[in-house]
PDB file of N, CA and C in Angstrom:
ATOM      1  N   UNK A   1     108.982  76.576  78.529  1.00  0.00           N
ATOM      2  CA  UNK A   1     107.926  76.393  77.543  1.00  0.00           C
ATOM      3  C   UNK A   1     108.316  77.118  76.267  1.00  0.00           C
ATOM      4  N   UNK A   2     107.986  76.799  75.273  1.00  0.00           N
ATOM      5  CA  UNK A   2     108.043  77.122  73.626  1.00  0.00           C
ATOM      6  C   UNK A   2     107.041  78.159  73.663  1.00  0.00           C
ATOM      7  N   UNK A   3     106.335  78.401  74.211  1.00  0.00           N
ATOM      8  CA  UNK A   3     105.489  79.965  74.011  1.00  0.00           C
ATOM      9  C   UNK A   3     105.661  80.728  74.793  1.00  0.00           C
ATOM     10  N   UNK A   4     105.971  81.855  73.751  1.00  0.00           N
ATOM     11  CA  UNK A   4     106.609  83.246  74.541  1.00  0.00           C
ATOM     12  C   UNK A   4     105.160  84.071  74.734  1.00  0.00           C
ATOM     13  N   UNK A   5     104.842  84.971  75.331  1.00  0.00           N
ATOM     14  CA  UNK A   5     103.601  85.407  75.896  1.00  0.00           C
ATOM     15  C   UNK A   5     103.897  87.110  75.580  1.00  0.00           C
ATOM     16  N   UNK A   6     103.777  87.922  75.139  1.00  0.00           N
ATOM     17  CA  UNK A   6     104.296  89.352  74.464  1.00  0.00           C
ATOM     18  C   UNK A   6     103.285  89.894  74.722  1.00  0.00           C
ATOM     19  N   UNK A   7     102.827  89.971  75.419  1.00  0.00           N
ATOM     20  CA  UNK A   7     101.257  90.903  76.451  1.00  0.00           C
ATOM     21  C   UNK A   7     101.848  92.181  76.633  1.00  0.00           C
ATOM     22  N   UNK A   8     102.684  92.158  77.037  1.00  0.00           N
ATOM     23  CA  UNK A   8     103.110  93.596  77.415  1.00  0.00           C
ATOM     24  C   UNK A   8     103.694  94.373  76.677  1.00  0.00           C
ATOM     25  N   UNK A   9     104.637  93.954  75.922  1.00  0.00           N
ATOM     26  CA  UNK A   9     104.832  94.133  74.411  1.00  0.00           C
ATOM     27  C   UNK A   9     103.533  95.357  73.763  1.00  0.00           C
ATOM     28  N   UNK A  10     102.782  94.257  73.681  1.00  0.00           N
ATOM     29  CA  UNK A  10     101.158  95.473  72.954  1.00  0.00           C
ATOM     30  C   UNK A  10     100.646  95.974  73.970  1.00  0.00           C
ATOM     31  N   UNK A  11     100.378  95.778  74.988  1.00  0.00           N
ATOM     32  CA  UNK A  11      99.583  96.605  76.176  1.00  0.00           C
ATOM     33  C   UNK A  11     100.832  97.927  75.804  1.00  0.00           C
ATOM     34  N   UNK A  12     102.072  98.578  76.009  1.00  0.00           N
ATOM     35  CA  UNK A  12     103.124  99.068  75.952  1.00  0.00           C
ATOM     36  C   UNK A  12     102.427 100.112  74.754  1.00  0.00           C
ATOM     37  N   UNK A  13     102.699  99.310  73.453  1.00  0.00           N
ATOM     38  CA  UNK A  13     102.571  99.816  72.145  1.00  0.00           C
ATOM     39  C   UNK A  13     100.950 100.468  72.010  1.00  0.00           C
ATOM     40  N   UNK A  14     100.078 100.116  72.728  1.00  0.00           N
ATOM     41  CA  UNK A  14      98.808 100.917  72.915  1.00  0.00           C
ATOM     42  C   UNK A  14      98.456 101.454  73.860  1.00  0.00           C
ATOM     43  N   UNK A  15      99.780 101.710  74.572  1.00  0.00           N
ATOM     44  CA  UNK A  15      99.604 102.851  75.664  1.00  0.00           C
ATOM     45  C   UNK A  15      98.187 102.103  76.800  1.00  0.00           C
ATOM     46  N   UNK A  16      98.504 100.994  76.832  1.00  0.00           N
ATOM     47  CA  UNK A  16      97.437 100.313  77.834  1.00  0.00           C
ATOM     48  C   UNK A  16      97.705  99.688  78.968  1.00  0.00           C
ATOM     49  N   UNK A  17      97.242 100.099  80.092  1.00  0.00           N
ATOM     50  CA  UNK A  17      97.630  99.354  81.567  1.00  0.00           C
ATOM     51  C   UNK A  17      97.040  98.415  81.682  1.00  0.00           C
ATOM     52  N   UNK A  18      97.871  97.174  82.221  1.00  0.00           N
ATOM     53  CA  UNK A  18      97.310  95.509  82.754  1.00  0.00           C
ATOM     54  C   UNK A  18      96.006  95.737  83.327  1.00  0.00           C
ATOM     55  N   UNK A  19      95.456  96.783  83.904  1.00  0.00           N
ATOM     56  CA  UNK A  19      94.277  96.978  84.665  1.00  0.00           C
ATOM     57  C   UNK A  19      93.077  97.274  83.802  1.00  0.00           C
ATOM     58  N   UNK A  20      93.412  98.405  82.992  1.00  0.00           N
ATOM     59  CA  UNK A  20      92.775  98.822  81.933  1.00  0.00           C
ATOM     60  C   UNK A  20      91.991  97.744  81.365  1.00  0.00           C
ATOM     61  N   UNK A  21      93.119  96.294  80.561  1.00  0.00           N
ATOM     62  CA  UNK A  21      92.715  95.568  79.666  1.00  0.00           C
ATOM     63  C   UNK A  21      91.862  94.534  80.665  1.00  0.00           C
ATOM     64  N   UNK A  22      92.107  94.290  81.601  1.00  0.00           N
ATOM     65  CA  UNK A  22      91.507  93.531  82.656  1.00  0.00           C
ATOM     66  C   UNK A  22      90.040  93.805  82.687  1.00  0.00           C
ATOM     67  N   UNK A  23      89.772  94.994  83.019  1.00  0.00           N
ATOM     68  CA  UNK A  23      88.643  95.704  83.240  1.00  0.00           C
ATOM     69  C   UNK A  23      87.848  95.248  81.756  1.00  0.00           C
ATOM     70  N   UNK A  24      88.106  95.868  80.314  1.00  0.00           N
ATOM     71  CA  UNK A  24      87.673  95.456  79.439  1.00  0.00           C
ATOM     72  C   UNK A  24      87.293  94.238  79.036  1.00  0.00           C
ATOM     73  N   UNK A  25      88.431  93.447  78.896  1.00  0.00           N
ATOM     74  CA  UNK A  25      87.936  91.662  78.557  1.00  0.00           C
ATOM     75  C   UNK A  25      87.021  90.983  79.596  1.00  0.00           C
ATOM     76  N   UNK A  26      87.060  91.244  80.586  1.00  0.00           N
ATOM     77  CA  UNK A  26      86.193  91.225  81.711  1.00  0.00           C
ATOM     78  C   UNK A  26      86.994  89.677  82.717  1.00  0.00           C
ATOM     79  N   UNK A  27      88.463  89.771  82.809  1.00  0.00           N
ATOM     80  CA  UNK A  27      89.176  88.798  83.890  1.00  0.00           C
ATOM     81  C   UNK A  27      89.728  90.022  84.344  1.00  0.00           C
ATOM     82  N   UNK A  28      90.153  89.138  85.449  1.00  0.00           N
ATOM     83  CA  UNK A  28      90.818  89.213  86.919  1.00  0.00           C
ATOM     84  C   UNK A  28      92.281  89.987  86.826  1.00  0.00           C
ATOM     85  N   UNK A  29      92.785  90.680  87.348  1.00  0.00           N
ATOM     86  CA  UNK A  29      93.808  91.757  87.164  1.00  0.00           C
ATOM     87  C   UNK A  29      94.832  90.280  87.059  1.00  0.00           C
ATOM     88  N   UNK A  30      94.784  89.353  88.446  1.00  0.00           N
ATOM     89  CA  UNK A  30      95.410  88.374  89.163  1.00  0.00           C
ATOM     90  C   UNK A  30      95.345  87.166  87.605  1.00  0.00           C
ATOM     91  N   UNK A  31      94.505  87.061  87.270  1.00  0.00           N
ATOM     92  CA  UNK A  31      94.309  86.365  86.115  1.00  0.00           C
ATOM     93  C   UNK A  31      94.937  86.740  84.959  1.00  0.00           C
ATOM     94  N   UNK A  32      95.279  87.863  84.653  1.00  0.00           N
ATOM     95  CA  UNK A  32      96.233  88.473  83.425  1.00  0.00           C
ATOM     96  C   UNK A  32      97.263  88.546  83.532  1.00  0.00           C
ATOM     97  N   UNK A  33      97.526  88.948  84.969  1.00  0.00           N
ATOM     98  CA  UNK A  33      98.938  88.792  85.051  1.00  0.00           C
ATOM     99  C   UNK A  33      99.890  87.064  84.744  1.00  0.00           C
ATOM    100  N   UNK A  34      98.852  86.110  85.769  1.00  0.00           N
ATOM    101  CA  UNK A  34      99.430  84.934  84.637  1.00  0.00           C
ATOM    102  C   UNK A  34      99.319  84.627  83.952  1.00  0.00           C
ATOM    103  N   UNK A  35      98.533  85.240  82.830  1.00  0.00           N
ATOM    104  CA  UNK A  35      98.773  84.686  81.341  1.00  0.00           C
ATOM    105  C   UNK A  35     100.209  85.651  80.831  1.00  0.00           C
ATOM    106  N   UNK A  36     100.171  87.256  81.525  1.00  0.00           N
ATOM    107  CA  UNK A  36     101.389  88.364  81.170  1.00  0.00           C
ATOM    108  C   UNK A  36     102.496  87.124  81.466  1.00  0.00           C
ATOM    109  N   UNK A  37     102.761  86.973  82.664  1.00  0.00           N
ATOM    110  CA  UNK A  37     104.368  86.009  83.195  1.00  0.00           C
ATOM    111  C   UNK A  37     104.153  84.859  81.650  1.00  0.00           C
ATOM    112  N   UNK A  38     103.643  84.240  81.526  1.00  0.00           N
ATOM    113  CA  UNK A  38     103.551  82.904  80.888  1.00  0.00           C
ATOM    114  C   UNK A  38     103.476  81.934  81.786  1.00  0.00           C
ATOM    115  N   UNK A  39     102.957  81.742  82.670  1.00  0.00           N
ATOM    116  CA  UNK A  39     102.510  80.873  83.930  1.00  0.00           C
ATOM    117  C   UNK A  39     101.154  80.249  83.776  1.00  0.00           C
ATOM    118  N   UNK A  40     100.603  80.962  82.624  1.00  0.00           N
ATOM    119  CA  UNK A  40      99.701  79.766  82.360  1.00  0.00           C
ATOM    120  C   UNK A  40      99.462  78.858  81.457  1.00  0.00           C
ATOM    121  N   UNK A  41      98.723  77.994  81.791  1.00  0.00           N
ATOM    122  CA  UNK A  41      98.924  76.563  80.797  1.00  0.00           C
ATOM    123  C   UNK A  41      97.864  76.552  79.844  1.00  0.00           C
ATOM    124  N   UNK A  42      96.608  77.420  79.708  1.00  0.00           N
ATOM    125  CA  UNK A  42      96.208  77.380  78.555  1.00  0.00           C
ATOM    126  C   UNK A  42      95.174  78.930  78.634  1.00  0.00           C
ATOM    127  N   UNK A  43      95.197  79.228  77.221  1.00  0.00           N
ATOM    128  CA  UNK A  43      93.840  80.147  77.027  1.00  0.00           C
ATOM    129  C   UNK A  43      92.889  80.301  75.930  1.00  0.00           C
ATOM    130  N   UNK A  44      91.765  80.799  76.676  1.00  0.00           N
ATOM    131  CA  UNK A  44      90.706  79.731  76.067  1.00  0.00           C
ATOM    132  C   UNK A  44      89.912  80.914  74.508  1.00  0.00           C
ATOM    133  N   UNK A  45      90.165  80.879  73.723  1.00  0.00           N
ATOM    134  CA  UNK A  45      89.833  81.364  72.032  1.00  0.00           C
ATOM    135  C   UNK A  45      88.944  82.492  72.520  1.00  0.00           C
ATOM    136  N   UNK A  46      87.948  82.825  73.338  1.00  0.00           N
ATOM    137  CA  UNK A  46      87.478  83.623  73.783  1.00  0.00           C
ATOM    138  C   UNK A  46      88.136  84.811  74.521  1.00  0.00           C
ATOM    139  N   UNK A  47      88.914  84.357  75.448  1.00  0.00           N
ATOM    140  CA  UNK A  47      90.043  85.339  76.051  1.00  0.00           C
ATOM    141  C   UNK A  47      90.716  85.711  75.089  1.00  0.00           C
ATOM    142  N   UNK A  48      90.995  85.243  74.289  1.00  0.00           N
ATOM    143  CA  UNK A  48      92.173  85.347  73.138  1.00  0.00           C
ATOM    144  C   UNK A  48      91.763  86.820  72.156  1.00  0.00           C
ATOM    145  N   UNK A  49      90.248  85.908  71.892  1.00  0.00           N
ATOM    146  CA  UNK A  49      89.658  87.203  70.804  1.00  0.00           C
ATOM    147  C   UNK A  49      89.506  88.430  71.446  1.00  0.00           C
ATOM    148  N   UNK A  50      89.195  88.396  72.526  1.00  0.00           N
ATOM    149  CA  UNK A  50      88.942  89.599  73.658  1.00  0.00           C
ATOM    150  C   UNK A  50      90.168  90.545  73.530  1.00  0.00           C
ATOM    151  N   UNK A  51      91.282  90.021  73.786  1.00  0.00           N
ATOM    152  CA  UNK A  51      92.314  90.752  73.817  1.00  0.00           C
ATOM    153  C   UNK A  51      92.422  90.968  72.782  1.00  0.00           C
ATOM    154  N   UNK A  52      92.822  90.584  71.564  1.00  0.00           N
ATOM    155  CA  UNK A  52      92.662  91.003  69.679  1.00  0.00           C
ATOM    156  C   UNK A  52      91.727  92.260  69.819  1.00  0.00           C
ATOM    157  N   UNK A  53      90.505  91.783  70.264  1.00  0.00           N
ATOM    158  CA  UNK A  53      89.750  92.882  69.929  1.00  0.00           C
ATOM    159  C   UNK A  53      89.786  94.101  71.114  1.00  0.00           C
ATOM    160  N   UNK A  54      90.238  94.052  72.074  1.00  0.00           N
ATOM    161  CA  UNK A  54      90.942  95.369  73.019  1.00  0.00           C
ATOM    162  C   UNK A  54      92.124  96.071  72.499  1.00  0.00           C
ATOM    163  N   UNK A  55      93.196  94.964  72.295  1.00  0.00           N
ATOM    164  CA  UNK A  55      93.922  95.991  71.391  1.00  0.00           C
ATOM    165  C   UNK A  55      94.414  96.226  70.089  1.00  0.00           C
ATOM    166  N   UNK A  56      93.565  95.413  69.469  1.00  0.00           N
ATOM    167  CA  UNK A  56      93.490  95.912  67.740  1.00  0.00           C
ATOM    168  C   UNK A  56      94.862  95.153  67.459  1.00  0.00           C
ATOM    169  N   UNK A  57      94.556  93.911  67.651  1.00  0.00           N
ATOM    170  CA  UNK A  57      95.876  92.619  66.761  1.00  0.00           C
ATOM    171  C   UNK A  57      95.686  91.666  66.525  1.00  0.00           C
ATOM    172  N   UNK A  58      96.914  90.831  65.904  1.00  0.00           N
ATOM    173  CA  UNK A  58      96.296  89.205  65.852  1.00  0.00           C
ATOM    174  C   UNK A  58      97.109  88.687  67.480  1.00  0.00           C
ATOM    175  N   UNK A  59      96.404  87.379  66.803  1.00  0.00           N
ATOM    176  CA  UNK A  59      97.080  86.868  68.157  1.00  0.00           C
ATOM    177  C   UNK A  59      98.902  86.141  68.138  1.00  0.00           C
ATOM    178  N   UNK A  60      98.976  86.629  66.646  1.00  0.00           N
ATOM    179  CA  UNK A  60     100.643  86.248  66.733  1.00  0.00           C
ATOM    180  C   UNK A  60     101.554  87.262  67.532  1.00  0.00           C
ATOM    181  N   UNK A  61     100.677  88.474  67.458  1.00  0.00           N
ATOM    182  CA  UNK A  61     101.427  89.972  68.323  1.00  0.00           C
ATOM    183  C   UNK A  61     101.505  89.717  69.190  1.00  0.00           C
ATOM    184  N   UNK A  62     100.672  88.343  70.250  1.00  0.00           N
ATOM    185  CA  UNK A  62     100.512  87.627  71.117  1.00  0.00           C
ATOM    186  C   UNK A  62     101.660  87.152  71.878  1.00  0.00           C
ATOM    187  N   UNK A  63     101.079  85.860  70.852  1.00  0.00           N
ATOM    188  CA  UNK A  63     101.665  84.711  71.615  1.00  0.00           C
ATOM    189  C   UNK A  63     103.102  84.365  70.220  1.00  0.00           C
ATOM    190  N   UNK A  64     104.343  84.103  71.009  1.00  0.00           N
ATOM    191  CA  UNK A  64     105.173  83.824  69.716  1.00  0.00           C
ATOM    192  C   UNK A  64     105.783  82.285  69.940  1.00  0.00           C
ATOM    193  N   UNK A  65     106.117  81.884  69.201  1.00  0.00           N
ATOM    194  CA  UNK A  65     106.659  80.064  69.495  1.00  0.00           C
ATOM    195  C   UNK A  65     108.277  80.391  69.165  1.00  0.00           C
ATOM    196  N   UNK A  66     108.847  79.778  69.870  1.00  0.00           N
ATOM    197  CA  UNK A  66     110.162  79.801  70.417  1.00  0.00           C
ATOM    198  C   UNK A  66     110.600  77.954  70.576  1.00  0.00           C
ATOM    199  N   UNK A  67     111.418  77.391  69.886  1.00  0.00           N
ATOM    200  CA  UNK A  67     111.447  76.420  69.689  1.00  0.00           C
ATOM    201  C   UNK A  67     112.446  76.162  71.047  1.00  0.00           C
ATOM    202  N   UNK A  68     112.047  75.010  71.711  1.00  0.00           N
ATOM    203  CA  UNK A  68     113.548  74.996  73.077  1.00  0.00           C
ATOM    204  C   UNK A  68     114.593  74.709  72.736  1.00  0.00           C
ATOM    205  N   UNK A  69     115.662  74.656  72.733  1.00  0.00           N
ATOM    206  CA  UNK A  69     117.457  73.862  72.380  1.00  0.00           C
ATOM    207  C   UNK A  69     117.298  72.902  73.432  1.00  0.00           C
ATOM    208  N   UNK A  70     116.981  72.980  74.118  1.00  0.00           N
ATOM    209  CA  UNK A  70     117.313  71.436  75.017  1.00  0.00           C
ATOM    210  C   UNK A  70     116.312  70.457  74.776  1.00  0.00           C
ATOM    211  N   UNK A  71     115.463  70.814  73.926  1.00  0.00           N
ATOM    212  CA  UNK A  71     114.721  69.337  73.641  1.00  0.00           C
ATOM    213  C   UNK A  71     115.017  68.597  72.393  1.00  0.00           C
ATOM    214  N   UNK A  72     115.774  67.143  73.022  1.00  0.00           N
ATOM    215  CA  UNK A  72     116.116  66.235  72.172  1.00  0.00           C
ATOM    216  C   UNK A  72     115.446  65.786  71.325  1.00  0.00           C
ATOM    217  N   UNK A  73     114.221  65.646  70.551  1.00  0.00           N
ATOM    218  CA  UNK A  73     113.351  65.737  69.687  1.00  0.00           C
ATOM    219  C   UNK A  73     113.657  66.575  68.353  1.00  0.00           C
ATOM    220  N   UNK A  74     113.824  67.919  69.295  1.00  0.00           N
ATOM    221  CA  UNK A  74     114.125  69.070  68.070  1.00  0.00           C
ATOM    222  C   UNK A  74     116.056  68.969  67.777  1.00  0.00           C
ATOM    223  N   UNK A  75     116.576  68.346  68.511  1.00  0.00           N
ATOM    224  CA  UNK A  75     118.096  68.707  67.777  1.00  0.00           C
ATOM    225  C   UNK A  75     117.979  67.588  66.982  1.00  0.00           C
ATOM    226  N   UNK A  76     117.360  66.649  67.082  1.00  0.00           N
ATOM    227  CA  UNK A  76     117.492  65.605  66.064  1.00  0.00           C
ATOM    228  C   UNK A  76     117.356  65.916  64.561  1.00  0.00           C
ATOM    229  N   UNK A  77     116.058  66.526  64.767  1.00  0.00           N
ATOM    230  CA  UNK A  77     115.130  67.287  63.368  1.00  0.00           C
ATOM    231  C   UNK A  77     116.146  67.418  62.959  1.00  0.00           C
ATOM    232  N   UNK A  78     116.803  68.864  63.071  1.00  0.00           N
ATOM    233  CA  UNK A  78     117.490  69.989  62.805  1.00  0.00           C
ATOM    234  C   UNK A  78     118.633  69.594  62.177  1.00  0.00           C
ATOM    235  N   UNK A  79     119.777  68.201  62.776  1.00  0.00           N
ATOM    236  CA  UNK A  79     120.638  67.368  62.277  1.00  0.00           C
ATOM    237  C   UNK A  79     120.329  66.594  61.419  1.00  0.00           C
ATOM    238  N   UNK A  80     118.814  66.791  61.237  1.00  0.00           N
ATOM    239  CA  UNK A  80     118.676  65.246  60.155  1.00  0.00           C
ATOM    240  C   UNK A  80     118.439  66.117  58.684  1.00  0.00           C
ATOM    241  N   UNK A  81     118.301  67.770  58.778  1.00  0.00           N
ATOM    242  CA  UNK A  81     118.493  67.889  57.798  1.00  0.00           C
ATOM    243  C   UNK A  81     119.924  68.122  56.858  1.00  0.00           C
TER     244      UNK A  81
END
């Protein structure tokens, strides 16, 4: 997948445990952790703000986009400029 997931990244940088933030936003330890892996397939603007507002960021500190090399779509682009 093209989205990189950097949860731990800021949990790290604010001195915050997966449990900690769990407890706060009010999900599932089991539930953070797959959004932490990137195993999940979507999250919902509410979770999102939750975490922004637990640890004081945007959500690009987040989530980062990572374009794939193996998708033939994008080498095309890239050659056609």
């Amino acid at each position: 997948m093209s989205i990189i997931v950097n949860l731990d990244v800021m949990l790290a940088r604010r001195k915050m445990s997966s449990q900690e933030l769990a407890e706060r936003i009010g999900i599932t330890p089991a539930n953070l952790s797959i959004l932490k892996t990137g195993k999940a397939k979507a999250i919902r603007f509410s979770t999102l703000d939750a975490i922004c507002r637990a640890l004081n960021c945007q959500p690009a500190d987040i989530l980062e986009y990572c374009p794939e090399e193996s998708d033939p779509s994008l080498r095309h682009q890239s050659s056609a400029s």
